[in-house]
N, C-alpha and C. Protein backbone atom coordinates (compact mmCIF):
# COMPACT_ATOMS: atom_id res chain seq x y z
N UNK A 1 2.13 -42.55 11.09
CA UNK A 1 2.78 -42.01 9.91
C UNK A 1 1.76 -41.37 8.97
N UNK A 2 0.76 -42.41 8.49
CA UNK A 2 -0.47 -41.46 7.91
C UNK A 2 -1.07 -40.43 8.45
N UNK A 3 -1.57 -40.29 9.66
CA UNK A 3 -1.93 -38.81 10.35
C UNK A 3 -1.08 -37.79 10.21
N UNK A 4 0.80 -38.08 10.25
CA UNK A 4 1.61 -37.14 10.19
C UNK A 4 1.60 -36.62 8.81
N UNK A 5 1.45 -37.52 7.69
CA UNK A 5 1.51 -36.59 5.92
C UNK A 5 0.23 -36.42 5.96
N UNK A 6 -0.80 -36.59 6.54
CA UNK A 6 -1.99 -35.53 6.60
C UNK A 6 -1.81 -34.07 6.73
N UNK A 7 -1.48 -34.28 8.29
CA UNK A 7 -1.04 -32.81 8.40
C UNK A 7 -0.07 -32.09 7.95
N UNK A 8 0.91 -32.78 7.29
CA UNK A 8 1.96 -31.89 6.65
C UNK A 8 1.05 -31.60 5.25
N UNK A 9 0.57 -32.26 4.94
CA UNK A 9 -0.13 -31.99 3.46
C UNK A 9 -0.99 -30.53 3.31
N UNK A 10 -2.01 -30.89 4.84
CA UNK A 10 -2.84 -29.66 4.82
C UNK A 10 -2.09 -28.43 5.27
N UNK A 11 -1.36 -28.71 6.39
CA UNK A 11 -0.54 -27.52 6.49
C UNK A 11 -0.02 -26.58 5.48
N UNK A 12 0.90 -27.55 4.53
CA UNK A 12 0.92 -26.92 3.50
C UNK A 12 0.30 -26.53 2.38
N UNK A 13 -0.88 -26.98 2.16
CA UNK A 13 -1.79 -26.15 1.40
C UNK A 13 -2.18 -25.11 2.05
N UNK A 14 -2.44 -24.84 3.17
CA UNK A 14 -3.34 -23.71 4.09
C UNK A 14 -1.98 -22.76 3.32
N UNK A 15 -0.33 -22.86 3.70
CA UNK A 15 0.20 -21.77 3.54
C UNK A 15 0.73 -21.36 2.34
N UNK A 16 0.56 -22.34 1.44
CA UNK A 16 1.22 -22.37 0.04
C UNK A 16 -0.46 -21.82 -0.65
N UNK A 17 -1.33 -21.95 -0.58
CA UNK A 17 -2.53 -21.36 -1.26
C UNK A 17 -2.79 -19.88 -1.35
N UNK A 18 -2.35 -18.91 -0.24
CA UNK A 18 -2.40 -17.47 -0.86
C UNK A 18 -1.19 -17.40 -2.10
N UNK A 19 0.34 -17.99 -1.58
CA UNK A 19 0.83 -17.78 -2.66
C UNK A 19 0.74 -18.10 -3.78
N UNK A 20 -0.65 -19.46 -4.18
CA UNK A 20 -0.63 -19.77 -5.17
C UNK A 20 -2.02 -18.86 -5.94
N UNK A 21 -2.93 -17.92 -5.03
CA UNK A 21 -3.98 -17.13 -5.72
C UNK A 21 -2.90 -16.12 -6.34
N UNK A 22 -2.01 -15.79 -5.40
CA UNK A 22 -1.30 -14.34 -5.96
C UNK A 22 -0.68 -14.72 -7.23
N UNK A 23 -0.17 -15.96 -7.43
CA UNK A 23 0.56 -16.23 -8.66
C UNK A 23 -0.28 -16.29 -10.24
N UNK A 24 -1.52 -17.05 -9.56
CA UNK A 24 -2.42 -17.10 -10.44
C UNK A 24 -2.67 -15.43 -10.95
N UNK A 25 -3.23 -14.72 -9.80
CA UNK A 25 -3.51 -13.24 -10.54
C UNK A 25 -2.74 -12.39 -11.37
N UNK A 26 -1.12 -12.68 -10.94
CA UNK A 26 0.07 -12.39 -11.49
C UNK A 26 0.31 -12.50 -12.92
N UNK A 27 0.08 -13.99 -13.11
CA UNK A 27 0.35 -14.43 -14.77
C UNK A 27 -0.65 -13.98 -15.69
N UNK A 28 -1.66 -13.31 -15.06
CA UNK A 28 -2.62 -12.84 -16.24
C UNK A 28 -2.12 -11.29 -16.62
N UNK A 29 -1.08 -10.77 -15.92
CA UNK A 29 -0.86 -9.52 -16.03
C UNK A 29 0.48 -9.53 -15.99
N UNK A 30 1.16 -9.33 -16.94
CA UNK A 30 2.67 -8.97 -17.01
C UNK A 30 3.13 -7.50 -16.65
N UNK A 31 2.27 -6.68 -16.39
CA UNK A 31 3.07 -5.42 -16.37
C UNK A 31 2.55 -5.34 -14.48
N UNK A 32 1.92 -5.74 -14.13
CA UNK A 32 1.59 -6.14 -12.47
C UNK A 32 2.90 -7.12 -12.17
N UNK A 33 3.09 -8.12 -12.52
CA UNK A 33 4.29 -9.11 -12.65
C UNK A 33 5.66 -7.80 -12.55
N UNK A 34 5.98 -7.41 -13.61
CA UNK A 34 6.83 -6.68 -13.52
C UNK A 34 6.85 -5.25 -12.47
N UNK A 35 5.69 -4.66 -12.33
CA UNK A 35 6.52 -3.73 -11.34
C UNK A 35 6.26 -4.17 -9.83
N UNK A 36 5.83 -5.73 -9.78
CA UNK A 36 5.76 -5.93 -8.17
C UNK A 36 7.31 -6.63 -8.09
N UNK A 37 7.72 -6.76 -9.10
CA UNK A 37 8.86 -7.66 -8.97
C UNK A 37 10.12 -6.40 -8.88
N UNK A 38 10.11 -5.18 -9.09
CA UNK A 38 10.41 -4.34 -8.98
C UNK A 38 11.47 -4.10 -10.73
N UNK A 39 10.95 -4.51 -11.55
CA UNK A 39 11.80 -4.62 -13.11
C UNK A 39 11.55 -3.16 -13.78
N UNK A 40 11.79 -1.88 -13.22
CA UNK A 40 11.70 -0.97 -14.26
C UNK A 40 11.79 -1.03 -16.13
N UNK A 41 12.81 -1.76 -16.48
CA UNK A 41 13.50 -2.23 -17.97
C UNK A 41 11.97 -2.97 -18.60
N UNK A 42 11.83 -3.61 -18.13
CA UNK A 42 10.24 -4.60 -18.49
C UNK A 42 9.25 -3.77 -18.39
N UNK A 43 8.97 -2.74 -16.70
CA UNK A 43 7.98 -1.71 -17.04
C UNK A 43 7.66 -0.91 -17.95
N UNK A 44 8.88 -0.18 -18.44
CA UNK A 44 9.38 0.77 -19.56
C UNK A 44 8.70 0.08 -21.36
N UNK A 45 9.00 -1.17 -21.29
CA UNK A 45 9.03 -1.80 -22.33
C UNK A 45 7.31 -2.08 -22.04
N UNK A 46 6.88 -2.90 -21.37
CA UNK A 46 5.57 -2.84 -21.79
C UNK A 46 4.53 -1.63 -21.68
N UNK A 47 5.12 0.01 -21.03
CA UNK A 47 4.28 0.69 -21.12
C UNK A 47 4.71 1.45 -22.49
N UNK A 48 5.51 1.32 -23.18
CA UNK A 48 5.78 1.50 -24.45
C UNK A 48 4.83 1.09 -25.52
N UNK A 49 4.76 -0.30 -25.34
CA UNK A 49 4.19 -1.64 -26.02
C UNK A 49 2.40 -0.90 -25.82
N UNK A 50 2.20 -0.13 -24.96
CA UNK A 50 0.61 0.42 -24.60
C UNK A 50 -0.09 -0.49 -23.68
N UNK A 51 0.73 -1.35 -22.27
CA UNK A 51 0.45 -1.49 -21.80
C UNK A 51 -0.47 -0.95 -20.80
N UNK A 52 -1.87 -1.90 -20.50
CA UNK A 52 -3.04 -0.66 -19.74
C UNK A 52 -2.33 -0.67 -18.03
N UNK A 53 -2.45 0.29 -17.57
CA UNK A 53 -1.86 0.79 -16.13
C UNK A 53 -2.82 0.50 -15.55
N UNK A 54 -4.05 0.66 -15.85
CA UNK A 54 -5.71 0.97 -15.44
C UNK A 54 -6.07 -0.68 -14.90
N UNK A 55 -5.63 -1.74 -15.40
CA UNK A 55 -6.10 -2.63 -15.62
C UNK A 55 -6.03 -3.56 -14.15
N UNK A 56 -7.03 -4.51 -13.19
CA UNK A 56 -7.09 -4.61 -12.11
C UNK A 56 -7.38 -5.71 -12.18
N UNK A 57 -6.91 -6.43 -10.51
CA UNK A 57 -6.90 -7.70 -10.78
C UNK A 57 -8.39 -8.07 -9.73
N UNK A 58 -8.53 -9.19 -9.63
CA UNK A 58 -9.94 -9.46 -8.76
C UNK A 58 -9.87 -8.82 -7.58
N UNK A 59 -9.23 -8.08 -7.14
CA UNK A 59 -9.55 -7.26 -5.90
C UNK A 59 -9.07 -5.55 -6.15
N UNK A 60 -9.31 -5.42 -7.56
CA UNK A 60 -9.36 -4.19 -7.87
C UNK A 60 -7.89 -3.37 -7.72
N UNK A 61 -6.81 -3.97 -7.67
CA UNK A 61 -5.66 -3.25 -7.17
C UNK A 61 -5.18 -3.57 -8.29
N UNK A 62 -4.08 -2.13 -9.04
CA UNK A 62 -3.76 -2.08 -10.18
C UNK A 62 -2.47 -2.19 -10.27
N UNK A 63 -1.74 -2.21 -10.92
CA UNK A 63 0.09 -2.29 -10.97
C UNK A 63 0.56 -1.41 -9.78
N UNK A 64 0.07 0.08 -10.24
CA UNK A 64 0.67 0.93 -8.87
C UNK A 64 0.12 0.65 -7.84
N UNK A 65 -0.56 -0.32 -7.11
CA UNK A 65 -1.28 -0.26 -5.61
C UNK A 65 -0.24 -1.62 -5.37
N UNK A 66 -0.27 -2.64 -6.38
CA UNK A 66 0.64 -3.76 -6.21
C UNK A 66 2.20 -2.94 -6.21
N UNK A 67 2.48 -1.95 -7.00
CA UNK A 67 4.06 -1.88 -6.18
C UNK A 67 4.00 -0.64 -5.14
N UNK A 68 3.06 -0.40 -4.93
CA UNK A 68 2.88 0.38 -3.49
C UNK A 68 2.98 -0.64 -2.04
N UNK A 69 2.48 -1.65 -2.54
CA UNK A 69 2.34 -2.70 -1.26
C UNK A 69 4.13 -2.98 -1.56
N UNK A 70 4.66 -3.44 -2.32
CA UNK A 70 5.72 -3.95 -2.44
C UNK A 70 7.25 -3.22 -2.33
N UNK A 71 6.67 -1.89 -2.10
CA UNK A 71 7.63 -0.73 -2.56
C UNK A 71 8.63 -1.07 -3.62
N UNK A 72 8.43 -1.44 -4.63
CA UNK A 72 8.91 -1.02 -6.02
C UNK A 72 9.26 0.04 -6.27
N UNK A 73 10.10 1.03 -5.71
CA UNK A 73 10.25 2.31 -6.10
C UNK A 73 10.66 2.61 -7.82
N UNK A 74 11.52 1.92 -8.37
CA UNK A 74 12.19 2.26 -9.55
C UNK A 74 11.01 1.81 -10.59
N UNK A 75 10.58 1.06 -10.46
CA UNK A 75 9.22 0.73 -11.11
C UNK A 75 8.18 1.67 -11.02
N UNK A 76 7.65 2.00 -10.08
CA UNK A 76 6.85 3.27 -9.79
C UNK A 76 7.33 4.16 -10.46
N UNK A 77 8.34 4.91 -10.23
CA UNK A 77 9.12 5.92 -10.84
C UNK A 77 9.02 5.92 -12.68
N UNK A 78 8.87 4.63 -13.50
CA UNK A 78 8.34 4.45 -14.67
C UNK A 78 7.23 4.81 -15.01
N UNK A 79 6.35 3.98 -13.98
CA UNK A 79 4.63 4.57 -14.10
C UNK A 79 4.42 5.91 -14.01
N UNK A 80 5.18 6.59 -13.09
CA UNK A 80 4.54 7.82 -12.42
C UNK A 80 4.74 8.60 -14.08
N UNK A 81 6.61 8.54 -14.41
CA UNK A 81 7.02 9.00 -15.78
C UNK A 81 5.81 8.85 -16.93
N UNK A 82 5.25 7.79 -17.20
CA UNK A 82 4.19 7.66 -18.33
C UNK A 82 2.60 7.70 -17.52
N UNK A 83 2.65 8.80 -16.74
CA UNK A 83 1.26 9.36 -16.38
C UNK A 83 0.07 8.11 -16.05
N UNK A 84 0.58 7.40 -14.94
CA UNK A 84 0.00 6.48 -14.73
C UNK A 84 -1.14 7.01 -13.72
N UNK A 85 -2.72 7.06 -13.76
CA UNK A 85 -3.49 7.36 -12.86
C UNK A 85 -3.69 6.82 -11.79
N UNK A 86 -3.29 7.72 -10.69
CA UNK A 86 -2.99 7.78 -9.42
C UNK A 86 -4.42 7.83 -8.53
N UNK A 87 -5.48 7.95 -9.18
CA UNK A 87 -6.42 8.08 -8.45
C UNK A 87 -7.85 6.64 -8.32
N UNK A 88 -7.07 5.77 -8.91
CA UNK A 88 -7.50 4.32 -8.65
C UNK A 88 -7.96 3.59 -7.68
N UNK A 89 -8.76 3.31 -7.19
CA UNK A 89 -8.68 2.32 -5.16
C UNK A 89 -8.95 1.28 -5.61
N UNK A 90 -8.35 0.17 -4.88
CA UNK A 90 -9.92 -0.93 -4.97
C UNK A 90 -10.35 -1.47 -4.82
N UNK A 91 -10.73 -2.70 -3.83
CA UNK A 91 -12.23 -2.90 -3.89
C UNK A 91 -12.64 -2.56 -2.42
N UNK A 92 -11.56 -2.19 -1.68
CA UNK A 92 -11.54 -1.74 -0.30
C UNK A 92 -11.69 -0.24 0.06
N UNK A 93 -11.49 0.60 -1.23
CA UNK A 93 -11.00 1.66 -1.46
C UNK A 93 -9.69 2.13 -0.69
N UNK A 94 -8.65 1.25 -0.47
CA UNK A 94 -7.66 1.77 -0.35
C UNK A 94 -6.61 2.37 -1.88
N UNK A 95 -6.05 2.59 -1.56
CA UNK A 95 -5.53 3.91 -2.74
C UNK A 95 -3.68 3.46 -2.79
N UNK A 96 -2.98 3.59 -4.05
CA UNK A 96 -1.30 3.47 -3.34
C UNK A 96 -0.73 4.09 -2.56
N UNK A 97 -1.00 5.39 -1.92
CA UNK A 97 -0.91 6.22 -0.90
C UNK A 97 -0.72 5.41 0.22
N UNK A 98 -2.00 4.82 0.16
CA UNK A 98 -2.75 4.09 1.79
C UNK A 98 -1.23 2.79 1.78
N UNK A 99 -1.49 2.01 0.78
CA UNK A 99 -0.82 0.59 0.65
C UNK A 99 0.77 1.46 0.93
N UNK A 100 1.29 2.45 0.47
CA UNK A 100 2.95 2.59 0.72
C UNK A 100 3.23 3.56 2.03
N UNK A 101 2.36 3.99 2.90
CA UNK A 101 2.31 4.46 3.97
C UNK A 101 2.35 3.57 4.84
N UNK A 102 1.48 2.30 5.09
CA UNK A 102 1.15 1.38 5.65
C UNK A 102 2.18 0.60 6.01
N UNK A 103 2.75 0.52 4.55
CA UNK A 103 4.18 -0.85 4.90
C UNK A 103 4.90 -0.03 4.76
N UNK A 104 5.37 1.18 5.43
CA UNK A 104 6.61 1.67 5.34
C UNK A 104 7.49 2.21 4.67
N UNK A 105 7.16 2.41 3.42
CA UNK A 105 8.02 3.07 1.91
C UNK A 105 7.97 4.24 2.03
N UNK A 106 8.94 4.91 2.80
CA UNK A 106 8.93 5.96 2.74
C UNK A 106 9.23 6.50 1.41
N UNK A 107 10.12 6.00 0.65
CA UNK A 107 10.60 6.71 -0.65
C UNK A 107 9.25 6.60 -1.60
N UNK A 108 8.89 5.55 -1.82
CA UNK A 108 7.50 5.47 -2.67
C UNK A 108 6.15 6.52 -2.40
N UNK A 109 6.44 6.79 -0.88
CA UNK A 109 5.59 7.82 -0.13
C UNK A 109 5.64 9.24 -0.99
N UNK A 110 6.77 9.60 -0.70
CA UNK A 110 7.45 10.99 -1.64
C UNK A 110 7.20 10.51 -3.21
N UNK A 111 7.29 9.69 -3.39
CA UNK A 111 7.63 9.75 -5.06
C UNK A 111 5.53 10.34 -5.00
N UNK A 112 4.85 9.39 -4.59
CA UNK A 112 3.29 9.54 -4.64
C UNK A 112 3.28 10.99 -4.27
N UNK A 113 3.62 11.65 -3.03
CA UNK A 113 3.09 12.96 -3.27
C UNK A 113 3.44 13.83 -3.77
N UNK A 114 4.81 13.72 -4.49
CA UNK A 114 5.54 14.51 -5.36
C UNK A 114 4.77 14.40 -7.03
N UNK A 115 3.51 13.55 -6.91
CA UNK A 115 3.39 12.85 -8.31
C UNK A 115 1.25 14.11 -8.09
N UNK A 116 1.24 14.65 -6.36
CA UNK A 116 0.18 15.22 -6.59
C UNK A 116 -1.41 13.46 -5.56
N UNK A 117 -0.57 13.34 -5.07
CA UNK A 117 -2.01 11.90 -4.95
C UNK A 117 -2.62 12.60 -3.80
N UNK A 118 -3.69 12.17 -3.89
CA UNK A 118 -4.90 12.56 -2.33
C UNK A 118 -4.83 12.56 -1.35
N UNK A 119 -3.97 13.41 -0.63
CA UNK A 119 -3.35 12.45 0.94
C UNK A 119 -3.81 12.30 1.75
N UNK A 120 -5.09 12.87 1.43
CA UNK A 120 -6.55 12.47 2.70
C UNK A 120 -7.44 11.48 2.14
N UNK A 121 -7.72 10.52 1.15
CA UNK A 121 -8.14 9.81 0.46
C UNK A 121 -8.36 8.64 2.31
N UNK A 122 -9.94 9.00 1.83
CA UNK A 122 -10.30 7.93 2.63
C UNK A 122 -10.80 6.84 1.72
N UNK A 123 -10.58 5.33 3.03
CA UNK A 123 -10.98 4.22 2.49
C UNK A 123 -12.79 3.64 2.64
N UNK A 124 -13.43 2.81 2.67
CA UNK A 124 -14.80 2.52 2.85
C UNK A 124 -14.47 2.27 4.36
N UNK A 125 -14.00 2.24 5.07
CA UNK A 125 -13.86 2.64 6.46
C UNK A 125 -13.79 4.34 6.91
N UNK A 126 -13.44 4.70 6.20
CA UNK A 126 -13.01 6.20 6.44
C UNK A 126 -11.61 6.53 7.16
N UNK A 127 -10.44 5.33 7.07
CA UNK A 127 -9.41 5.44 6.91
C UNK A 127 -8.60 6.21 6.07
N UNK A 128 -7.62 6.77 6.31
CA UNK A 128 -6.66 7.25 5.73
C UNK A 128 -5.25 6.81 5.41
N UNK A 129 -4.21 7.64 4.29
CA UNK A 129 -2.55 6.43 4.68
C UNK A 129 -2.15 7.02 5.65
N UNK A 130 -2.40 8.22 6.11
CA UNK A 130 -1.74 8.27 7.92
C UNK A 130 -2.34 7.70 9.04
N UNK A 131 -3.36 7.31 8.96
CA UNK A 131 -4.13 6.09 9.76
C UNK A 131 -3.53 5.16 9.47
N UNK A 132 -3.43 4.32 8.55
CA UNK A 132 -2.21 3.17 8.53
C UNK A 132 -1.09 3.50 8.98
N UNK A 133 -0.39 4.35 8.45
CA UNK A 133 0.67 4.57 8.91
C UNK A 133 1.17 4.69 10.33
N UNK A 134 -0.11 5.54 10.79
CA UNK A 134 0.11 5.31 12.38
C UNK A 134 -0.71 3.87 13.14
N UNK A 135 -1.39 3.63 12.76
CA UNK A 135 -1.52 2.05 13.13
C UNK A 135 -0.42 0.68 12.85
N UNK A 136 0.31 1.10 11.72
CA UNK A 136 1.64 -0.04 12.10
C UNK A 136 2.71 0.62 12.19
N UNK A 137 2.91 2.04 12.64
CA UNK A 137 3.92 2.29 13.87
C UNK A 137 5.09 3.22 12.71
N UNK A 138 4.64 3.68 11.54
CA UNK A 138 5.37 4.06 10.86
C UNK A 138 5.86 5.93 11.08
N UNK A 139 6.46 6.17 11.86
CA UNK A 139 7.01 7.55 12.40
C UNK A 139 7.14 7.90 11.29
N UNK A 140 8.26 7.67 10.68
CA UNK A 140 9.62 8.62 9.56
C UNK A 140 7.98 8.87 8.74
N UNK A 141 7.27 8.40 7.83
CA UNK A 141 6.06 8.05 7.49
C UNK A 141 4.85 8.76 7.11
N UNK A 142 4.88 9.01 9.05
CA UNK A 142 3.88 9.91 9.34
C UNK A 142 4.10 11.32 9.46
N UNK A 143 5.56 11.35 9.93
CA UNK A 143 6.10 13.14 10.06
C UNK A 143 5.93 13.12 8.58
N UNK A 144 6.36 12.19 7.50
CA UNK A 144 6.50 13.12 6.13
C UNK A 144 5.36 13.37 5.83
N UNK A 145 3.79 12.70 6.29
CA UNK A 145 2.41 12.82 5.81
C UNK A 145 2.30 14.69 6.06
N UNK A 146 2.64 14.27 7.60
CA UNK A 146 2.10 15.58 8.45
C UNK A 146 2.89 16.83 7.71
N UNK A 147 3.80 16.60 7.67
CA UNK A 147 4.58 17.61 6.68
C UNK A 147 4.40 18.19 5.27
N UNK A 148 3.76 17.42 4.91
CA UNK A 148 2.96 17.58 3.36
C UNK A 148 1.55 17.63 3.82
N UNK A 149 1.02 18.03 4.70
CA UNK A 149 -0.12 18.78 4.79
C UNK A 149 -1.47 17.31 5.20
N UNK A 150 -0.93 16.23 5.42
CA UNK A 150 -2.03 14.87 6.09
C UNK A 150 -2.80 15.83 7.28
N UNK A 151 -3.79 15.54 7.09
CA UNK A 151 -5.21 15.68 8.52
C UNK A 151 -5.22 14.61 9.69
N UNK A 152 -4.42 14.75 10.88
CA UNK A 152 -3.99 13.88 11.67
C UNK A 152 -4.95 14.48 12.83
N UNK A 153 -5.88 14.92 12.71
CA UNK A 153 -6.79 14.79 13.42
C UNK A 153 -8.75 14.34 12.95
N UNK A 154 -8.03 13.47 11.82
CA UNK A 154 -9.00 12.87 11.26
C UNK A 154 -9.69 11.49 12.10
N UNK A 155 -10.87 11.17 11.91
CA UNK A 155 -11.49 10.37 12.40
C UNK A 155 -11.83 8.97 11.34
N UNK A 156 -12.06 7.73 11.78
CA UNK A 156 -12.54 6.96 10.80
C UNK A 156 -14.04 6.70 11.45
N UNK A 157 -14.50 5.51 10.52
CA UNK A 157 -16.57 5.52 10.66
C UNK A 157 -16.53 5.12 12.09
N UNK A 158 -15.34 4.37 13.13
CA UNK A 158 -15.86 3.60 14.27
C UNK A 158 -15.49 4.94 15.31
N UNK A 159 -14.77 6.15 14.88
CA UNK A 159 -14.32 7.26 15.92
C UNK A 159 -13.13 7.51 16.22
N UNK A 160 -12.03 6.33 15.85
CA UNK A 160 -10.45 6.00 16.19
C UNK A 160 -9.97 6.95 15.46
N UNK A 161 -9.18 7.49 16.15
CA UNK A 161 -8.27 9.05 15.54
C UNK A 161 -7.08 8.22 15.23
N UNK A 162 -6.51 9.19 14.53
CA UNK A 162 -4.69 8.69 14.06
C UNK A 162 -4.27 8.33 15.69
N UNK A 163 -4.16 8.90 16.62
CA UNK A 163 -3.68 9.11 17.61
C UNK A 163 -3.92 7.85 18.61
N UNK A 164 -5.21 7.54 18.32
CA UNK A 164 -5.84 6.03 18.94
C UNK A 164 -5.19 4.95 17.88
N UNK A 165 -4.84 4.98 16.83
CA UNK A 165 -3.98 4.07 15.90
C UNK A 165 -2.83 4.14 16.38
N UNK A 166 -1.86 5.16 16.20
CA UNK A 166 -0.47 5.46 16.95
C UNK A 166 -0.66 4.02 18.06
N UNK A 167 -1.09 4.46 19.48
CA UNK A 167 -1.01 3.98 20.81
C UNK A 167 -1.37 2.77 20.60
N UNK A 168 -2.27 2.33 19.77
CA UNK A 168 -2.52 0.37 19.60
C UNK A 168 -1.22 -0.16 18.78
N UNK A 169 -0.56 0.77 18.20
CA UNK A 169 0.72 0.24 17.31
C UNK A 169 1.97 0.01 18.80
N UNK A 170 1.93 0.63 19.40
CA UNK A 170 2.74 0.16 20.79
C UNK A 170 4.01 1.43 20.34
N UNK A 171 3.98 2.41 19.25
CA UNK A 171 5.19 3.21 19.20
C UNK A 171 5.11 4.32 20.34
N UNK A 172 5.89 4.37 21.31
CA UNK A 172 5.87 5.66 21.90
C UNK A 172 6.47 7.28 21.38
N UNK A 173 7.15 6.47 20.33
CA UNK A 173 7.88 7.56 19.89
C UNK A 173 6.64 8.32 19.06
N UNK A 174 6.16 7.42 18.39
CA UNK A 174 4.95 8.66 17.09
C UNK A 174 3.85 8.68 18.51
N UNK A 175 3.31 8.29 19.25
CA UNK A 175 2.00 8.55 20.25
C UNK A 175 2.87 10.12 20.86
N UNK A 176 4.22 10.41 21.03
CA UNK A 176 4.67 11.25 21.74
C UNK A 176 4.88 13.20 20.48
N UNK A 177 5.57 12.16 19.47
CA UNK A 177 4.92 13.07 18.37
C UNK A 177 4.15 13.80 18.12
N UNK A 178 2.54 13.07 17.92
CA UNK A 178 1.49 13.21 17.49
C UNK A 178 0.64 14.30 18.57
N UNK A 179 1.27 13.52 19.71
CA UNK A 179 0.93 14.71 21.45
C UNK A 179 1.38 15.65 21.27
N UNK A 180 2.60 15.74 20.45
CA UNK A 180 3.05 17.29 20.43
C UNK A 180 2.71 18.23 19.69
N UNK A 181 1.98 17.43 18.82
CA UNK A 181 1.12 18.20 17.47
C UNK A 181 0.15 18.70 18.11
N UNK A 182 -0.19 18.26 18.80
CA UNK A 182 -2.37 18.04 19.57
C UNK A 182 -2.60 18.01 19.11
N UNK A 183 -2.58 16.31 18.43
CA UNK A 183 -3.10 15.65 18.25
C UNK A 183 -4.64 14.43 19.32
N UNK A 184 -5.60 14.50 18.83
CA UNK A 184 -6.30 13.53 20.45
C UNK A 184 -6.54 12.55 19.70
């Protein structure tokens, strides 16, 4: 019985401890709080109030990179409204571009390049968001990158093309795509 609430104990710290760093980073920042939670009404109100947009948490990611990961669209859509700078990375140098390409937001995708963001913005890898994008298999994603003018025959520092990302993601549909582009 004691060995068994051992391991339930540690178990659950191992999986309850990222959620408890993220919470921690959370409560120091209410306007991060609010647009990962996706609250436009609260965004609005504290960027009124002169809430800083700029402002980053220990891994350098700012409100918009946190609702880029989260796709917050209606929240974003506040920031973008009160000229929130889009040209932020951080500490990875990934960018909200990279973070809403990656997980799939397509709508947050458009809202970012409709807002003007870097769409070749490499990371300290020399990644790109259509390198993510085609590394976790995101088609709809990647046609809209490629369509708005993404460099899909870009390389990162180890040599892996979009195209070598595509094919490790297991999509045949974007590896068949990307072939039709000539893409290598």
């Amino acid at each position: 019985m004691f060995k068994i609430s051992i391991f339930l104990f540690v178990s659950l710290a191992f999986f309850i401890s990222p959620i408890w760093a993220a919470t921690e980073i959370f409560k120091e920042d209410p306007l991060i709080v609010a647009v990962y939670e996706n609250r436009p009404d609260d965004v609005r109100d504290l960027l009124v109030r002169r809430a800083s947009t700029s402002r980053t948490d220990d891994d350098g990611k700012t409100a918009l990179i946190w609702g880029c990961i989260q796709g917050s669209y209606e929240a974003i859509s506040v920031l973008l409204e009160f000229q929130t700078r889009t040209d932020i990375f951080d500490d990875l140098g990934n960018g909200a571009l990279y973070y809403a390409a990656g997980n799939g937001h397509y709508e947050v995708v458009e809202l970012l390049l409709n807002a003007k963001v870097s769409i070749d913005a490499e990371n300290l890898d020399g990644r790109t968001p259509i390198m993510h994008a085609s590394e976790k298999g995101r088609v709809e994603v990647v046609k809209l990158l490629i369509d708005n003018g993404a460099d899909f025959s870009h390389t990162d520092f180890t040599g892996r093309s979009v195209l070598d990302l595509a094919r490790n993601s297991r999509s045949k549909h974007l590896v068949k795509l990307l072939e039709s582009l000539g893409a290598h």
